[in-house]
N, C-alpha and C. Protein backbone atom coordinates (compact mmCIF):
# COMPACT_ATOMS: atom_id res chain seq x y z
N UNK A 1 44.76 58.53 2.43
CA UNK A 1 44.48 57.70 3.59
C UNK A 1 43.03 57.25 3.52
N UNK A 2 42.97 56.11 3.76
CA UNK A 2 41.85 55.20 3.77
C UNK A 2 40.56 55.32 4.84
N UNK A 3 39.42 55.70 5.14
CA UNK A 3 39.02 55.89 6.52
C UNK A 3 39.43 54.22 7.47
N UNK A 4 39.54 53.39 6.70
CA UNK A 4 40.20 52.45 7.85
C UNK A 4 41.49 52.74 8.47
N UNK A 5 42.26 53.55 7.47
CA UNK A 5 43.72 53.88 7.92
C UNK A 5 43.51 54.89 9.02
N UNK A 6 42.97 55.96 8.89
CA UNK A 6 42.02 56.73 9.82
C UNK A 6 42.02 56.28 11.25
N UNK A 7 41.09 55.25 11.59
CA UNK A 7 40.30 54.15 12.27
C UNK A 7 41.98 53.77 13.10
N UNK A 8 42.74 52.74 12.41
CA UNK A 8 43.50 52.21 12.74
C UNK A 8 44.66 53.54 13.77
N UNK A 9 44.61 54.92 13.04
CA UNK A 9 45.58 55.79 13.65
C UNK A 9 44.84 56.19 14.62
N UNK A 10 43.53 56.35 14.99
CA UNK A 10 42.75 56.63 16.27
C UNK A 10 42.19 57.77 15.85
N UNK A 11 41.11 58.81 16.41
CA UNK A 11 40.44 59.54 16.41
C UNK A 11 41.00 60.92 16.39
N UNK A 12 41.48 61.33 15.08
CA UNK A 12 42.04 63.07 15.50
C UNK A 12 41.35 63.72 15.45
N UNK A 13 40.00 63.60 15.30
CA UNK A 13 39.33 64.74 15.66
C UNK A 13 38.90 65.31 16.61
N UNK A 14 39.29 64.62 17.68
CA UNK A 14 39.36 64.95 19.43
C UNK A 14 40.56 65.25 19.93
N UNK A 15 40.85 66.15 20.66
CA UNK A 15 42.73 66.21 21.47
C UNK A 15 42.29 64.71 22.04
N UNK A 16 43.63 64.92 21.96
CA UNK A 16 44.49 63.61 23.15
C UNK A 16 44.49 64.34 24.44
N UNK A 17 44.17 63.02 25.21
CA UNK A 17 43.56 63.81 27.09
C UNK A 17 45.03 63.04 27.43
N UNK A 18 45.26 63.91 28.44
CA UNK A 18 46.68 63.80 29.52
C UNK A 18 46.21 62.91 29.98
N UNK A 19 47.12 62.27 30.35
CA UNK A 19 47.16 60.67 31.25
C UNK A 19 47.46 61.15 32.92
N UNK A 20 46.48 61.26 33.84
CA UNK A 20 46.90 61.81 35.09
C UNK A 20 48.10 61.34 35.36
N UNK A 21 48.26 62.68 36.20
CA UNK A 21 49.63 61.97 36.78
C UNK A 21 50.92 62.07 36.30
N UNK A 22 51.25 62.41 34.86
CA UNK A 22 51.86 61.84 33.71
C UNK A 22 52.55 63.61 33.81
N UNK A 23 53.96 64.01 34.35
CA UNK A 23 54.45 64.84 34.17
C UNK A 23 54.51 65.92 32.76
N UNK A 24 54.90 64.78 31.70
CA UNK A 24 54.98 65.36 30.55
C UNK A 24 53.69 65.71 29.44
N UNK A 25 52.80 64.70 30.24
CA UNK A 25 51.30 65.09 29.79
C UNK A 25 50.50 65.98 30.48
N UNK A 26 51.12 66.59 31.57
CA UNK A 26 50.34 67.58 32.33
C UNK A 26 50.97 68.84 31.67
N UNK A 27 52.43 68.88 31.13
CA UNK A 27 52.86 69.85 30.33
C UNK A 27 52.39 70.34 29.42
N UNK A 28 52.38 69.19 28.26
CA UNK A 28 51.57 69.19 26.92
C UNK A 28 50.16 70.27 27.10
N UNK A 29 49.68 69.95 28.23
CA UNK A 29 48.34 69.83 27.99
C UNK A 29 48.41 71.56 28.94
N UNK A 30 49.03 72.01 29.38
CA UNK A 30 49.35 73.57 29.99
C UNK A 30 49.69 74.08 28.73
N UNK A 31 50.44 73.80 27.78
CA UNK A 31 51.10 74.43 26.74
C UNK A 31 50.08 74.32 25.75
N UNK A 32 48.97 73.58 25.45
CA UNK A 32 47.74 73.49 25.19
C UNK A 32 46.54 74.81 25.29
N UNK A 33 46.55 74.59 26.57
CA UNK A 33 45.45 75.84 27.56
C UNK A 33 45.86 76.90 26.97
N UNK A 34 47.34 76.98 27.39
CA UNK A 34 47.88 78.41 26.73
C UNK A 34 47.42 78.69 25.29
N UNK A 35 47.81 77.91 24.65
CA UNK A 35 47.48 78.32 23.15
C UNK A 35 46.29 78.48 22.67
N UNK A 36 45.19 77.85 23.55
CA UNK A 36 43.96 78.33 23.09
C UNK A 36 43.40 79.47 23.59
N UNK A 37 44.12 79.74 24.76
CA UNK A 37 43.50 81.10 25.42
C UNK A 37 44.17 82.28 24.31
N UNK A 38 45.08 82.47 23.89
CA UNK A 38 45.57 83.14 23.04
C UNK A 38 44.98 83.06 21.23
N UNK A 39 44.36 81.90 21.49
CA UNK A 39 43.74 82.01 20.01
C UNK A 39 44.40 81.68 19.30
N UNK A 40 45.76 80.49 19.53
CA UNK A 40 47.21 80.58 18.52
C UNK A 40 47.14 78.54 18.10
N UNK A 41 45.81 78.53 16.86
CA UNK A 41 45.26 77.44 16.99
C UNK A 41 46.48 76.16 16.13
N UNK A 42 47.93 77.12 15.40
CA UNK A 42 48.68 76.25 15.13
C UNK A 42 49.58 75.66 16.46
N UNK A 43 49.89 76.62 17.34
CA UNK A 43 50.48 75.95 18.84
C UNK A 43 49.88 74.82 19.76
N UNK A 44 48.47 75.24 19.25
CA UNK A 44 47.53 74.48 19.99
C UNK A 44 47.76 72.64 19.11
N UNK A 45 47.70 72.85 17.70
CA UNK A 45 47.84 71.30 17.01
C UNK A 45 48.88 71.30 17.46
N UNK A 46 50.11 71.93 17.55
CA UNK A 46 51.43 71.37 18.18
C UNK A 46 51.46 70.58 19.09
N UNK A 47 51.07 71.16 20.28
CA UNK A 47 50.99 70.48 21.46
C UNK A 47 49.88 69.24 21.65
N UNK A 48 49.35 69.42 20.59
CA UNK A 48 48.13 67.95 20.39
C UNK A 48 49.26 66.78 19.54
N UNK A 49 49.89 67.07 18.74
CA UNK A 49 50.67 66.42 17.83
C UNK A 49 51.66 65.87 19.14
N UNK A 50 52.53 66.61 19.82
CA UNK A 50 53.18 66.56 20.72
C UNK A 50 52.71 65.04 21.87
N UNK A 51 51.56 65.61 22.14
CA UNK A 51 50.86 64.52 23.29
C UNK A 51 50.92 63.43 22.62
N UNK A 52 50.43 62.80 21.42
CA UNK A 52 50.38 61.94 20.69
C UNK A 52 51.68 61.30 20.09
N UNK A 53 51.95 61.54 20.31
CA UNK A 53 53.82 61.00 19.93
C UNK A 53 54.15 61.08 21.09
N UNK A 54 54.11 61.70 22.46
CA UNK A 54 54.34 61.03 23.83
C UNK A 54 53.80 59.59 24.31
N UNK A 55 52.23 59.98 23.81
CA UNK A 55 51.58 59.27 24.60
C UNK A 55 52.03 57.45 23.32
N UNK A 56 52.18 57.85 22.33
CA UNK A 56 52.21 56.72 21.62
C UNK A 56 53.78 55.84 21.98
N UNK A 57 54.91 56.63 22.31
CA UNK A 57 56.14 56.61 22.74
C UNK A 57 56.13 55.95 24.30
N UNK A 58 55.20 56.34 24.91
CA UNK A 58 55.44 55.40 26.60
C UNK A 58 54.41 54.35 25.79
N UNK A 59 53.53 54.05 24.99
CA UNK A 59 52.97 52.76 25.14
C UNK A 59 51.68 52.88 25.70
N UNK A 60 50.83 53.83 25.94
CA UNK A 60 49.59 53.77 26.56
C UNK A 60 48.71 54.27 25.57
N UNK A 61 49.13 54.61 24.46
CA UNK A 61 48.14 54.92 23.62
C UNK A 61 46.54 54.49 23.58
N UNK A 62 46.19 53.45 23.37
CA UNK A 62 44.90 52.18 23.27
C UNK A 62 44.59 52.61 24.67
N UNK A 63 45.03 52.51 25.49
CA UNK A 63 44.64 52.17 27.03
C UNK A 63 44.16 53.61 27.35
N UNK A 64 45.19 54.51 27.12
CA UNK A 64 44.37 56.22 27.55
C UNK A 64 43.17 56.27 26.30
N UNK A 65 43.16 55.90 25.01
CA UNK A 65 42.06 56.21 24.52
C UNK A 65 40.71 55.50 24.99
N UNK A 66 40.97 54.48 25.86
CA UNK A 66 39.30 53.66 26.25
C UNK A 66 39.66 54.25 27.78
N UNK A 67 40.38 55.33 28.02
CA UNK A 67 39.82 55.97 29.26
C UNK A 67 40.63 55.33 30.97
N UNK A 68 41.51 54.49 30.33
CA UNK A 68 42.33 53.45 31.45
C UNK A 68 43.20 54.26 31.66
N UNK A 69 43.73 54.45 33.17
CA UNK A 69 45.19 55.35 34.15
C UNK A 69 45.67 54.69 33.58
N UNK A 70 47.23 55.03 33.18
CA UNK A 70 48.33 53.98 33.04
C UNK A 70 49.71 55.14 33.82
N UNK A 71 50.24 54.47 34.14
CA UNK A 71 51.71 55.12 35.33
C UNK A 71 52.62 54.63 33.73
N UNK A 72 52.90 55.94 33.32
CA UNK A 72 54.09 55.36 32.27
C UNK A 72 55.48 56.22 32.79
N UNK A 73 55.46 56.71 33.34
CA UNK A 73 56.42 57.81 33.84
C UNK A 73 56.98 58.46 32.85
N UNK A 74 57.84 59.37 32.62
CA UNK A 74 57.92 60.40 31.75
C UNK A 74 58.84 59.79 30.24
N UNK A 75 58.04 59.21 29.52
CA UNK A 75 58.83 58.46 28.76
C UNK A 75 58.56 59.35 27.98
N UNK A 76 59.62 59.77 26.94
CA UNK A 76 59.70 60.26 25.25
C UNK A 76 58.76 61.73 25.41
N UNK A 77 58.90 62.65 25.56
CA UNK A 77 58.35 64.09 25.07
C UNK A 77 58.34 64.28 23.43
């Protein structure tokens, strides 16, 4: 992978932030907490992998990464 290819897939070197509001992203992101409080840092990429294929699946991807609410309602886990 190319660092433009990189670029183009968005920033993994940060979690993906829950989209308020967002049932299945308030999940993700509990099942998250959990795994880091436990120290269980492959559960933890799970549930980061997880958010990101949600969040890319309702369509708000771009928009939650520059920090914009979006109401997608519980599309695609």
């Amino acid at each position: 992978m190319t660092g433009h290819q990189a670029m183009e897939e968005g920033d993994l070197s940060r979690p993906p932030a829950p989209v308020p509001g967002c049932p299945a992203c308030t999940e993700l992101a509990i099942r998250r907490d959990d795994a880091r409080v436990w120290r269980d840092r492959s559960a933890e990429t799970d549930a980061d992998v997880l958010m990101r294929r949600h969040l890319r699946a309702a369509g708000v991807e771009d928009m939650h990464r520059q920090g914009h609410r979006a109401d997608h309602g519980e599309a695609g886990l």
